[in-house]
N, C-alpha and C. Protein backbone atom coordinates (compact mmCIF):
# COMPACT_ATOMS: atom_id res chain seq x y z
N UNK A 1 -139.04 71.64 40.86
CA UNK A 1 -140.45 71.74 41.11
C UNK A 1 -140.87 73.17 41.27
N UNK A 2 -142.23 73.41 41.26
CA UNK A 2 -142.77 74.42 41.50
C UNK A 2 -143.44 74.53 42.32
N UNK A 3 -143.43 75.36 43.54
CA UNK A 3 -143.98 75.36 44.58
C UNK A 3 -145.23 76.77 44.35
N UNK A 4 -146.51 76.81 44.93
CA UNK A 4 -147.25 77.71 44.82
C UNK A 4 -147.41 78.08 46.30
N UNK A 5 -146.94 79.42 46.64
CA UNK A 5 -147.50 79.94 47.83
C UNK A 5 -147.67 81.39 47.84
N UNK A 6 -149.02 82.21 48.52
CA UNK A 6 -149.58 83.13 48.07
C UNK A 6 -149.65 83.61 46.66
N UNK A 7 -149.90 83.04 45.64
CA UNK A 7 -150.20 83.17 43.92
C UNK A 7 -148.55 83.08 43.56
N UNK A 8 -147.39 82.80 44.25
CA UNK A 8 -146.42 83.16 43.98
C UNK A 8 -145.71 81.81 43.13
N UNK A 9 -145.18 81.60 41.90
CA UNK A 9 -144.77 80.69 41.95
C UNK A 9 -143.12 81.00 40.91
N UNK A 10 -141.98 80.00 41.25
CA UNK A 10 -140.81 80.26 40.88
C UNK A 10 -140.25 79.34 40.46
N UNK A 11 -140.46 79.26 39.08
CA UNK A 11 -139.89 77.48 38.61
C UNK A 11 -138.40 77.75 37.97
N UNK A 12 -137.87 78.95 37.95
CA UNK A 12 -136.29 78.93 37.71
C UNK A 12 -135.99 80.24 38.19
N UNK A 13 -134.47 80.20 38.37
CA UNK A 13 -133.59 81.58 38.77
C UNK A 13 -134.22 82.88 37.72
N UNK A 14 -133.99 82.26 36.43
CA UNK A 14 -134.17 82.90 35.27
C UNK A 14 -135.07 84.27 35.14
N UNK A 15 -136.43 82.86 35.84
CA UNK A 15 -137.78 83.76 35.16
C UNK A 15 -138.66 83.60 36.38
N UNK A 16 -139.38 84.76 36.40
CA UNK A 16 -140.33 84.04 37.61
C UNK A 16 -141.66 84.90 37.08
N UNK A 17 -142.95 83.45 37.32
CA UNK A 17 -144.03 84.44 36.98
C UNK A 17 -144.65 85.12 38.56
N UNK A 18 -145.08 86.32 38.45
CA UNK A 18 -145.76 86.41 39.85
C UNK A 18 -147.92 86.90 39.51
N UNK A 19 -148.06 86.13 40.30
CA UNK A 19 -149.40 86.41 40.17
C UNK A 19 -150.06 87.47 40.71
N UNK A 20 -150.38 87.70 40.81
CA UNK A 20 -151.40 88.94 41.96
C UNK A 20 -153.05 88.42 42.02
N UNK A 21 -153.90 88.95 43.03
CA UNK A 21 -154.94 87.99 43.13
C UNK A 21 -156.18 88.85 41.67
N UNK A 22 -155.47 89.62 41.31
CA UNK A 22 -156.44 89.99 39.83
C UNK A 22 -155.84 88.74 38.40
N UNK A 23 -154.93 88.38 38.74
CA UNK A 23 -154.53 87.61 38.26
C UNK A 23 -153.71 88.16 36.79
N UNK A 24 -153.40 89.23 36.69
CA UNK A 24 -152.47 89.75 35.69
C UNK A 24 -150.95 89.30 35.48
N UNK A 25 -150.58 88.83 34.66
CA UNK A 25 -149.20 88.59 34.79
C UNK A 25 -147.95 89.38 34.32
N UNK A 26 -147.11 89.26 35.49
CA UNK A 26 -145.86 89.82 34.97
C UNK A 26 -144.75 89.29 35.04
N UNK A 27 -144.06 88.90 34.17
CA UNK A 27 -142.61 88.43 33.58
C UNK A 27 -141.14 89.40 33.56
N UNK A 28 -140.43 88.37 34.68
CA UNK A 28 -139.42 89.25 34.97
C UNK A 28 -137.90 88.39 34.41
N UNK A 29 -137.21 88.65 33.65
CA UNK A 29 -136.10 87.97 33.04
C UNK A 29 -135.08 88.35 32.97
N UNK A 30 -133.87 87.84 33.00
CA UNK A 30 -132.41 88.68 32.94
C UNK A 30 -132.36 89.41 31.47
N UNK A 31 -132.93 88.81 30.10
CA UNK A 31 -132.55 89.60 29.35
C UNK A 31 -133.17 90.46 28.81
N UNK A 32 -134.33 91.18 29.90
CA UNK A 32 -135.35 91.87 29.50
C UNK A 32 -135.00 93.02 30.18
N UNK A 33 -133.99 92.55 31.14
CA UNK A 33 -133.71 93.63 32.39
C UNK A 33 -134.51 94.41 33.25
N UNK A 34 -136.00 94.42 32.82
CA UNK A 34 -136.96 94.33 34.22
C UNK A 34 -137.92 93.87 33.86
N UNK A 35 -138.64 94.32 34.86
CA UNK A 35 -140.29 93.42 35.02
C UNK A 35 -141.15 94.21 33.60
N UNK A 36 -141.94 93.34 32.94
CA UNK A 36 -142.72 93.84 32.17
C UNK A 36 -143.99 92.78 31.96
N UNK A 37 -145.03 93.33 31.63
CA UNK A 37 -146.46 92.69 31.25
C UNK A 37 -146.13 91.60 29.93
N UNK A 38 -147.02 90.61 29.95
CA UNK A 38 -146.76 89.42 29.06
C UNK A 38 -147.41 90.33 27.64
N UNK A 39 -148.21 91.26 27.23
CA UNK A 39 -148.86 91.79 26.41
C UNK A 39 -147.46 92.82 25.87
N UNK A 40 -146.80 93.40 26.38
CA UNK A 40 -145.80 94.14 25.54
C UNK A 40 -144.28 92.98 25.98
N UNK A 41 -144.45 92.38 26.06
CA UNK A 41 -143.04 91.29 26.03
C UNK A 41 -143.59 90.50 24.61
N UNK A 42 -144.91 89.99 24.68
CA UNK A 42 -145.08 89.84 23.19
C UNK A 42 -144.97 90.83 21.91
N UNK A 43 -145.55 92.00 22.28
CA UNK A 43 -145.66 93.01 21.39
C UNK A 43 -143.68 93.41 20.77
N UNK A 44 -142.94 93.31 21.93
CA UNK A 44 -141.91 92.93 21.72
C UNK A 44 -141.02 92.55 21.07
N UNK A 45 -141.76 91.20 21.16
CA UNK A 45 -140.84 89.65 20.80
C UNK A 45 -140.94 89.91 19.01
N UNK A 46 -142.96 89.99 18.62
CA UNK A 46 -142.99 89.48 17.46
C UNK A 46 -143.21 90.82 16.31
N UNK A 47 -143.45 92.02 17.07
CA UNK A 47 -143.28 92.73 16.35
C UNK A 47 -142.19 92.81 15.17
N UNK A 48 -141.05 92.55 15.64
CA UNK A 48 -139.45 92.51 14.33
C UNK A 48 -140.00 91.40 13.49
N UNK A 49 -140.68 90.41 13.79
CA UNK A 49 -140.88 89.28 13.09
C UNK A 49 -141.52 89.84 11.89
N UNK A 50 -143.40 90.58 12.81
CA UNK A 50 -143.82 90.84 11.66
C UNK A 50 -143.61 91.40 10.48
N UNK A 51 -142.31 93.05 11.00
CA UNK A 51 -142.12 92.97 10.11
C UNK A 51 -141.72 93.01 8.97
N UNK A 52 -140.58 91.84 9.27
CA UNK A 52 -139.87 91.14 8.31
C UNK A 52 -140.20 90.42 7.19
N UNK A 53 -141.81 89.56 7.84
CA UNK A 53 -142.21 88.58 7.02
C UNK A 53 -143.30 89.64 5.99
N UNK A 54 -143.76 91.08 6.39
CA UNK A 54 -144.74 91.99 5.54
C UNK A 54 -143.45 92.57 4.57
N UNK A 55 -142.36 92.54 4.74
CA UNK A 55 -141.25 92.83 3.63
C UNK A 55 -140.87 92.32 2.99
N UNK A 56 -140.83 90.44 3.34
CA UNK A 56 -140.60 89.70 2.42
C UNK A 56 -141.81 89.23 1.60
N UNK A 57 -143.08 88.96 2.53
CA UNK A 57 -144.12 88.59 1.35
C UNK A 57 -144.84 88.95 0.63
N UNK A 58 -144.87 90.36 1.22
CA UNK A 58 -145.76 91.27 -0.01
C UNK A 58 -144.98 90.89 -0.93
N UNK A 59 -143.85 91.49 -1.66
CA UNK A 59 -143.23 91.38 -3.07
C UNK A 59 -143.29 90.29 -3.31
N UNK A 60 -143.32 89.44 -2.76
CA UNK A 60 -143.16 87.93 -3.80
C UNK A 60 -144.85 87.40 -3.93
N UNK A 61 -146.07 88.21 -2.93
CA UNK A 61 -147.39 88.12 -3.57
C UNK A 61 -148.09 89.02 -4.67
N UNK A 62 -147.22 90.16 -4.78
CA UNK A 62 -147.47 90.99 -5.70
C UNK A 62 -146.58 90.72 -6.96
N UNK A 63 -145.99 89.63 -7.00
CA UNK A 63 -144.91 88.92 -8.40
C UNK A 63 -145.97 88.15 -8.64
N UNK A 64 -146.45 87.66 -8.17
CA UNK A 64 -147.41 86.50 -8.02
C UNK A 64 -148.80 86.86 -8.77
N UNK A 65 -148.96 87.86 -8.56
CA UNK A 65 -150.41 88.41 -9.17
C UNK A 65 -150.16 88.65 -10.87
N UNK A 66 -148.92 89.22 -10.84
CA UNK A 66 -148.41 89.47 -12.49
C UNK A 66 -147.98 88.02 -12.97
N UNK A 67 -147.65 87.11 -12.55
CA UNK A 67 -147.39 85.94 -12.71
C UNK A 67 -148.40 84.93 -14.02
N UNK A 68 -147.64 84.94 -15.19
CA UNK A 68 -148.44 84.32 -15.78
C UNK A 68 -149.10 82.59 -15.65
N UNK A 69 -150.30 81.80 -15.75
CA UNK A 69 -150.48 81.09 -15.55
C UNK A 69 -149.63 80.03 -16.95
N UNK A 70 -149.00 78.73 -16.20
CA UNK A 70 -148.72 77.75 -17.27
C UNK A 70 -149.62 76.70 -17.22
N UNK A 71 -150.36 76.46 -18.65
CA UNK A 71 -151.05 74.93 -18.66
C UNK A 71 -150.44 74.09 -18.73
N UNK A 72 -150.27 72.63 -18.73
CA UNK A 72 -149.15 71.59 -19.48
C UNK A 72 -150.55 70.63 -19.73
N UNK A 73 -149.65 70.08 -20.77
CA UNK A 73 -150.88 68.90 -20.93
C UNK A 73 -150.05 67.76 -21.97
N UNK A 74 -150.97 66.92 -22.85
CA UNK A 74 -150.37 66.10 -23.72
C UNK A 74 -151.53 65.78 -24.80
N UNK A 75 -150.86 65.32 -25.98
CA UNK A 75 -152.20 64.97 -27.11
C UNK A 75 -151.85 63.64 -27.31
N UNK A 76 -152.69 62.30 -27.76
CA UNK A 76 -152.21 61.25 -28.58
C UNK A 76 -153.16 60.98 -29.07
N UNK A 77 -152.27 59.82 -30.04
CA UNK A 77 -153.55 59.33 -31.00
C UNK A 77 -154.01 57.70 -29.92
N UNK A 78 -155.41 57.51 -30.05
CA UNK A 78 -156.04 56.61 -29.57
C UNK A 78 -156.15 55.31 -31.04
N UNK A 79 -154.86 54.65 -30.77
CA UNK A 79 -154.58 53.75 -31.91
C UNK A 79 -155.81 52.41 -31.44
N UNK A 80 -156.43 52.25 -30.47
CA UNK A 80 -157.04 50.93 -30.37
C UNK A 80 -158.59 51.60 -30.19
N UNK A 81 -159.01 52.84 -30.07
CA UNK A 81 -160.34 53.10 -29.74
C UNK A 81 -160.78 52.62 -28.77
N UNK A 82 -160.12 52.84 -27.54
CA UNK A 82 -160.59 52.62 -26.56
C UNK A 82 -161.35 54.10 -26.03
N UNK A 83 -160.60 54.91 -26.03
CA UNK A 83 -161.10 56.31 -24.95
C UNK A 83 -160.17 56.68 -24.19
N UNK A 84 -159.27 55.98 -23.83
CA UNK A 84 -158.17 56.23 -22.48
C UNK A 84 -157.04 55.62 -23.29
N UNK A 85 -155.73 56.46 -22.35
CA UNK A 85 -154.68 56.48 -23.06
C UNK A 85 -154.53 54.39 -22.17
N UNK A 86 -153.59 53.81 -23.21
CA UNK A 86 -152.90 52.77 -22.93
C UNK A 86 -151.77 52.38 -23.81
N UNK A 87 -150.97 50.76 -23.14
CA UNK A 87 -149.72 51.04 -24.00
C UNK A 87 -149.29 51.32 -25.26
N UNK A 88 -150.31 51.03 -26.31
CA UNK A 88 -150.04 50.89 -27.31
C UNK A 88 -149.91 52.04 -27.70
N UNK A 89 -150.99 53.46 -26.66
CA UNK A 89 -150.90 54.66 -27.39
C UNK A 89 -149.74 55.41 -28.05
N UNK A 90 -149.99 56.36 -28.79
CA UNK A 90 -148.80 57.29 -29.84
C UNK A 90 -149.37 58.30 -29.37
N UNK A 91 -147.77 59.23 -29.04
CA UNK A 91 -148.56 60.49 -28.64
C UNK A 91 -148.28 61.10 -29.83
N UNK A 92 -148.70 62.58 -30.49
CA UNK A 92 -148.68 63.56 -31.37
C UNK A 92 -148.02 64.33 -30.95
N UNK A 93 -146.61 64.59 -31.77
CA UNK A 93 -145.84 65.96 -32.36
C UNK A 93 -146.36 66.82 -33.24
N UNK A 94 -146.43 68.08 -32.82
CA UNK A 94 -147.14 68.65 -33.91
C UNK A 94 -148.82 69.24 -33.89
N UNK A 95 -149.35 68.34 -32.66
CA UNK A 95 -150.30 68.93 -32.87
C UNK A 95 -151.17 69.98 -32.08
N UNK A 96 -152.37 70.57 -32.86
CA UNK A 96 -152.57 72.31 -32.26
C UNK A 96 -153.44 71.94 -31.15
N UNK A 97 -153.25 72.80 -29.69
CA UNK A 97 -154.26 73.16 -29.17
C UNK A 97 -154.42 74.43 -28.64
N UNK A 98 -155.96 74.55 -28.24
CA UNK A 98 -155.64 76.29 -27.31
C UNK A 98 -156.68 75.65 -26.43
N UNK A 99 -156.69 77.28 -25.71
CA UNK A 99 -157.10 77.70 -24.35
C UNK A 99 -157.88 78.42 -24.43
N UNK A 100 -159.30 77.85 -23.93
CA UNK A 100 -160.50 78.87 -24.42
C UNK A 100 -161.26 79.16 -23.27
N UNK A 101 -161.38 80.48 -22.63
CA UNK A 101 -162.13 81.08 -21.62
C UNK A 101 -163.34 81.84 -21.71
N UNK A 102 -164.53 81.22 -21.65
CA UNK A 102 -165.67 81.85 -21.30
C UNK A 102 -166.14 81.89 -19.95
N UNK A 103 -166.82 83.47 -20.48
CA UNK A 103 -167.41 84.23 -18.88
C UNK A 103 -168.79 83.89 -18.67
N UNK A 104 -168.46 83.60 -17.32
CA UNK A 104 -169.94 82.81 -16.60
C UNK A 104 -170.67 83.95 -16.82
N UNK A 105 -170.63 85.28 -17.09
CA UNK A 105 -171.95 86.10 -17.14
C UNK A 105 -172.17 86.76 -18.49
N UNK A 106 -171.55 87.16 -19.48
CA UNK A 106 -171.84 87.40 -20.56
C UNK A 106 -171.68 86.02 -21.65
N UNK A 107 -171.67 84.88 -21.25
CA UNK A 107 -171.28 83.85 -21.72
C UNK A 107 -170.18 84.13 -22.99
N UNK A 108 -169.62 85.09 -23.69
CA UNK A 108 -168.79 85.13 -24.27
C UNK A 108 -167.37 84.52 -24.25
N UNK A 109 -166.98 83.49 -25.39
CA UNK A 109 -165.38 83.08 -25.44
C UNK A 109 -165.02 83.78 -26.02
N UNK A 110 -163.33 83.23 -25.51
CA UNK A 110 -162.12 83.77 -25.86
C UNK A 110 -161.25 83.16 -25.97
N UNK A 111 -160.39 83.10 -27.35
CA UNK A 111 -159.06 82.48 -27.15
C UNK A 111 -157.97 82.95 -26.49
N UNK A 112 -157.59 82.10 -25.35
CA UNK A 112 -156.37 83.24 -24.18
C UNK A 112 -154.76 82.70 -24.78
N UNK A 113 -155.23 81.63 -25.15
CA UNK A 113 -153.95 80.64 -25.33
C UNK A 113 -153.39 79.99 -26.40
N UNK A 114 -152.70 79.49 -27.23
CA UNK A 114 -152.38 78.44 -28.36
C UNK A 114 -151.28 77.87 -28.26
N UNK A 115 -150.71 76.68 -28.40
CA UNK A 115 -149.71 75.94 -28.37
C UNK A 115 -149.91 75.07 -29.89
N UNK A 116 -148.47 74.09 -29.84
CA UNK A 116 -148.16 73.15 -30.67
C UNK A 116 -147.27 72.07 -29.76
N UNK A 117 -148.02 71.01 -30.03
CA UNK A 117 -147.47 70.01 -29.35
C UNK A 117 -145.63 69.34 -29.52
N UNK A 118 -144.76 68.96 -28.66
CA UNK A 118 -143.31 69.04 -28.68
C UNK A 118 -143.14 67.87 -28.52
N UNK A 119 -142.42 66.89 -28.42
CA UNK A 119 -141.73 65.75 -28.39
C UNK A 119 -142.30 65.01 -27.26
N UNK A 120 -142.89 64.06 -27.52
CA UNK A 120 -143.88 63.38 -26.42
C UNK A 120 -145.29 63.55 -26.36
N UNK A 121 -145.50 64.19 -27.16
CA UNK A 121 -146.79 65.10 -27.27
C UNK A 121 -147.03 65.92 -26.39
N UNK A 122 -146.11 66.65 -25.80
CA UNK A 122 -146.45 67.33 -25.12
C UNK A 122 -146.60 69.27 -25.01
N UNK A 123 -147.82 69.59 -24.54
CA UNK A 123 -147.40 71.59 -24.68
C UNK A 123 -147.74 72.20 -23.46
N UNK A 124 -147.48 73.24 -23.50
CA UNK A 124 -147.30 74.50 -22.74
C UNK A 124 -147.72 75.39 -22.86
N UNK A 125 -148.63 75.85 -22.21
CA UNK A 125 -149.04 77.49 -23.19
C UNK A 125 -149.09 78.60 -21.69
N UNK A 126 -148.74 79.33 -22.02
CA UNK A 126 -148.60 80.93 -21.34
C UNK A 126 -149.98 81.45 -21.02
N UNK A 127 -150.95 82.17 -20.19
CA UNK A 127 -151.81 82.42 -19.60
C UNK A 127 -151.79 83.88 -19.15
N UNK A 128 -151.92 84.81 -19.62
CA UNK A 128 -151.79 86.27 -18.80
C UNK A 128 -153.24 86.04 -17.87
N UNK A 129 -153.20 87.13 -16.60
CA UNK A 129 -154.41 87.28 -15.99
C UNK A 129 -155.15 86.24 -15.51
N UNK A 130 -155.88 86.47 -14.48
CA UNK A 130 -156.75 85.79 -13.63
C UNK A 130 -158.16 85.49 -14.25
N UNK A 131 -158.04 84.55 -14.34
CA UNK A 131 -160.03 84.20 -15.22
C UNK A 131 -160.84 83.16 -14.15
N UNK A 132 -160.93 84.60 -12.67
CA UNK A 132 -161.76 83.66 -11.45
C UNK A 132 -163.31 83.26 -11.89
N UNK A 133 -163.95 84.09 -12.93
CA UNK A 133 -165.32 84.45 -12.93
C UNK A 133 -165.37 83.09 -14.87
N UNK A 134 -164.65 82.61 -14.54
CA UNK A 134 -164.69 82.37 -16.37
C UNK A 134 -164.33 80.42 -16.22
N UNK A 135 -164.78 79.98 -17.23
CA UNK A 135 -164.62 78.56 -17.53
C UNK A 135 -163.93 78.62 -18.27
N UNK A 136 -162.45 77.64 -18.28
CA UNK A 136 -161.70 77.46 -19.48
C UNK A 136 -161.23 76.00 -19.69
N UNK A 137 -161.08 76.13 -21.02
CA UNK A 137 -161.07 74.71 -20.90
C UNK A 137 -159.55 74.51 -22.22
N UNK A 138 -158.85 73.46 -22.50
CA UNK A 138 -157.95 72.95 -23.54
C UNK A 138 -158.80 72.31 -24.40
N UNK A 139 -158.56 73.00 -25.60
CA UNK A 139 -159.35 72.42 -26.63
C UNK A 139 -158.32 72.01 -27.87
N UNK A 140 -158.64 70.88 -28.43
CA UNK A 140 -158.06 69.97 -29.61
C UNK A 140 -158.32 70.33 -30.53
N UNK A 141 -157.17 71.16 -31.42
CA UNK A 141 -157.55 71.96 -32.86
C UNK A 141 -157.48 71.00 -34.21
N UNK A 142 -156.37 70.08 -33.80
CA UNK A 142 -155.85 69.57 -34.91
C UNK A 142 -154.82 68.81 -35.23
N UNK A 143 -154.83 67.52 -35.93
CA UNK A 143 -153.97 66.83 -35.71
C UNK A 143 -152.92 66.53 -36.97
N UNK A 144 -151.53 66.71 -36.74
CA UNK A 144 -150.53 66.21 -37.91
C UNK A 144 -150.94 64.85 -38.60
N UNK A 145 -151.34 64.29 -37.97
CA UNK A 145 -151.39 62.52 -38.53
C UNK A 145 -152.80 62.34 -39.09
N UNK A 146 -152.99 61.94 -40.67
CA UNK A 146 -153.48 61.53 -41.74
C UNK A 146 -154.60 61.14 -41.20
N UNK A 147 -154.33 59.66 -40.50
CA UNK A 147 -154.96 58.55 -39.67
C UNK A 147 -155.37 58.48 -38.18
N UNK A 148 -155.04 59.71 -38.25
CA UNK A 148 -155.66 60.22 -36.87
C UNK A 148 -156.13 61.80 -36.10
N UNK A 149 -157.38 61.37 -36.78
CA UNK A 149 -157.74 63.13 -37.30
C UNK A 149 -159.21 63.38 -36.40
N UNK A 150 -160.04 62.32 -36.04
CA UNK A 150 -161.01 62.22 -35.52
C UNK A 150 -160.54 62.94 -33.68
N UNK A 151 -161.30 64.09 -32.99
CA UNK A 151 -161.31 63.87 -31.85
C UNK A 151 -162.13 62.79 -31.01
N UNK A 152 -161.87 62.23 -30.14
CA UNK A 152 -162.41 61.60 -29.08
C UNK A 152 -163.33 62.68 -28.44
N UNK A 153 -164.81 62.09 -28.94
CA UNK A 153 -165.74 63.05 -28.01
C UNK A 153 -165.60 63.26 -26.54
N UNK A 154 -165.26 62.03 -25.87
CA UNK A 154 -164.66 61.85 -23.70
C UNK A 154 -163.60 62.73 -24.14
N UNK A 155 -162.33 63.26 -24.81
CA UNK A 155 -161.12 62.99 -24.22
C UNK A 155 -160.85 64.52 -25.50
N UNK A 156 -161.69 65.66 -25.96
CA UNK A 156 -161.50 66.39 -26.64
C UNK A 156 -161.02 67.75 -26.16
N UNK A 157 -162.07 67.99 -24.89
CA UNK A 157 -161.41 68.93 -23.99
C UNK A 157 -160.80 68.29 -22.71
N UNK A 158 -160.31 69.51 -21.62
CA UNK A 158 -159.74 69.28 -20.78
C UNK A 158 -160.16 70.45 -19.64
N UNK A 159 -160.93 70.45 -18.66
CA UNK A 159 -160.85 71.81 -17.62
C UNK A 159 -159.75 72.28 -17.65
N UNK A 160 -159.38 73.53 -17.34
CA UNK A 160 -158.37 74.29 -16.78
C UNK A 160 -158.63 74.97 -15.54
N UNK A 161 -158.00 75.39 -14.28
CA UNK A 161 -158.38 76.55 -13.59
C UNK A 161 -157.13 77.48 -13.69
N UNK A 162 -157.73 78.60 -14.04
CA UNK A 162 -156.71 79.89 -13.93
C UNK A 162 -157.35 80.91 -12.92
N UNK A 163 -157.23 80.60 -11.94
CA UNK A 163 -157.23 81.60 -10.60
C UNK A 163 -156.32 81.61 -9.23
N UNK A 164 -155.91 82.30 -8.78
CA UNK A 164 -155.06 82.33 -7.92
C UNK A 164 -156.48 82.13 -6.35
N UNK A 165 -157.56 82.41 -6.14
CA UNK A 165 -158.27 82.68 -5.32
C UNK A 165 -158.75 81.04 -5.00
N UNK A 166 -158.39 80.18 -5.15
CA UNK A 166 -158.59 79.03 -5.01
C UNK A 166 -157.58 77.80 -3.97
N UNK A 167 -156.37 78.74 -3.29
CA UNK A 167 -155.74 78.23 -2.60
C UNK A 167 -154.59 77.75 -2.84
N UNK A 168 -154.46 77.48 -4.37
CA UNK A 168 -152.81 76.83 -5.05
C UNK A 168 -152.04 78.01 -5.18
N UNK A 169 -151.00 77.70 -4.93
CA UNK A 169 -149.72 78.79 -4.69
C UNK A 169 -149.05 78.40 -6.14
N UNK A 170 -149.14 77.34 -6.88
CA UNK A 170 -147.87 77.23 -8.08
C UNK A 170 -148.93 77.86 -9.27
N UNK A 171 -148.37 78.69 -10.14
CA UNK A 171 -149.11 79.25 -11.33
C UNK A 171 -148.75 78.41 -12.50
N UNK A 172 -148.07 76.65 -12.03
CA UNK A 172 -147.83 75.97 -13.06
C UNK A 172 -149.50 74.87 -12.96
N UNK A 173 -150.52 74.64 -13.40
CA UNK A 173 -151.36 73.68 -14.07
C UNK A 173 -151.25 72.73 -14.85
N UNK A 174 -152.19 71.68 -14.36
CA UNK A 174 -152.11 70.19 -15.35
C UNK A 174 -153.24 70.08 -16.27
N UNK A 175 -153.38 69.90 -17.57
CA UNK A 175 -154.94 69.43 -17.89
C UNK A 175 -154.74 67.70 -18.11
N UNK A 176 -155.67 67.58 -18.24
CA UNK A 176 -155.78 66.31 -18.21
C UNK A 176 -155.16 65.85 -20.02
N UNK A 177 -155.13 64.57 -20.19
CA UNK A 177 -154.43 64.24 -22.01
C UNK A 177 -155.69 64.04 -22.53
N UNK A 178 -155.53 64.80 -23.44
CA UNK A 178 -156.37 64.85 -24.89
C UNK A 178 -156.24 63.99 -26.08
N UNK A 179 -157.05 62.99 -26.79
CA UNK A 179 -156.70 62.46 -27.85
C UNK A 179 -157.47 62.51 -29.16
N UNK A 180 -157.00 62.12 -30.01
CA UNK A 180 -157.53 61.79 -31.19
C UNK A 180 -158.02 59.81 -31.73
N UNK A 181 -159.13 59.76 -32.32
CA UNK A 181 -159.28 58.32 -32.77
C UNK A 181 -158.40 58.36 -33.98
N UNK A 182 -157.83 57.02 -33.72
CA UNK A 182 -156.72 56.23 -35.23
C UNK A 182 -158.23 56.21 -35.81
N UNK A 183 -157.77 56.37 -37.41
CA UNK A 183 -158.60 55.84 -38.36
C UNK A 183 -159.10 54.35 -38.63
């Protein structure tokens, strides 16, 4: 227990806080080897912490800034004309898309990106730079298959975000699947 008498109180051998009637505290501990103020026993404690953690995280936030952004996404063909992928869907090998960024103030695009779709229909495309101020979106260039050449007006683009100022730490991105109508 802890007993309080004159501001004094002593809840182990260890440590004892003592009060004074301004009420300042001071912390006295065996492995501090004397009395010191709770303001430099912290200054203390977490100073080595800080900085350890300003040595380790700068460099891995400044990797981070050079860090190129990855899109992933997928293409198929919409064999039943519905709009949305289902079982029957086929995805596309083979086919083109990119990555197109326009700036909210000169409204000017840009192509940042291009892929070709891989086994599953699926691509990847590489991203240099931060486009906080810019709309981008995955756009459907073109499709290998004869019979399936039409884009799906719902399902032609895809948002992207490429900014780091938005709170996500992974520079890997999803867009949503893109398709084409069967003939």
């Amino acid at each position: 227990g802890c007993t309080v008498d004159d501001y004094v109180c002593s809840p182990t051998p260890a440590t004892s806080l003592h009060f004074s009637r301004r009420f300042s505290i001071v912390l006295k501990t065996h492995w501090l080897g004397s009395s010191t103020s709770m303001s430099t026993f912290m200054a203390r404690s977490y100073t080595p912490l800080l900085a350890v953690m300003c040595v380790l995280l700068l460099p891995l936030a400044a990797m981070a800034a050079g860090t190129p952004f990855h899109i992933e996404g997928c293409v198929y063909c919409d064999t039943c004309r519905f709009g949305f992928e289902t079982i029957l869907t086929k995805y596309i090998t083979g086919a083109k898309v990119k990555i197109v960024c326009k700036d909210s103030v000169t409204l000017k695009s840009e192509v940042v990106g291009e892929a070709v779709t891989g086994r599953r229909g699926r691509y990847r495309v590489a991203v240099e730079g931060d486009r906080q101020d810019q709309q981008c979106l995955a756009v459907l260039v073109n499709s290998p298959i004869s019979n399936c050449q039409f884009p799906d007006p719902g399902r032609n683009t895809a948002t992207v975000i490429l900014t780091r100022s938005n709170g996500i730490a992974s520079t890997r991105h999803f867009a949503n699947a893109m398709g084409f109508f069967r003939d």
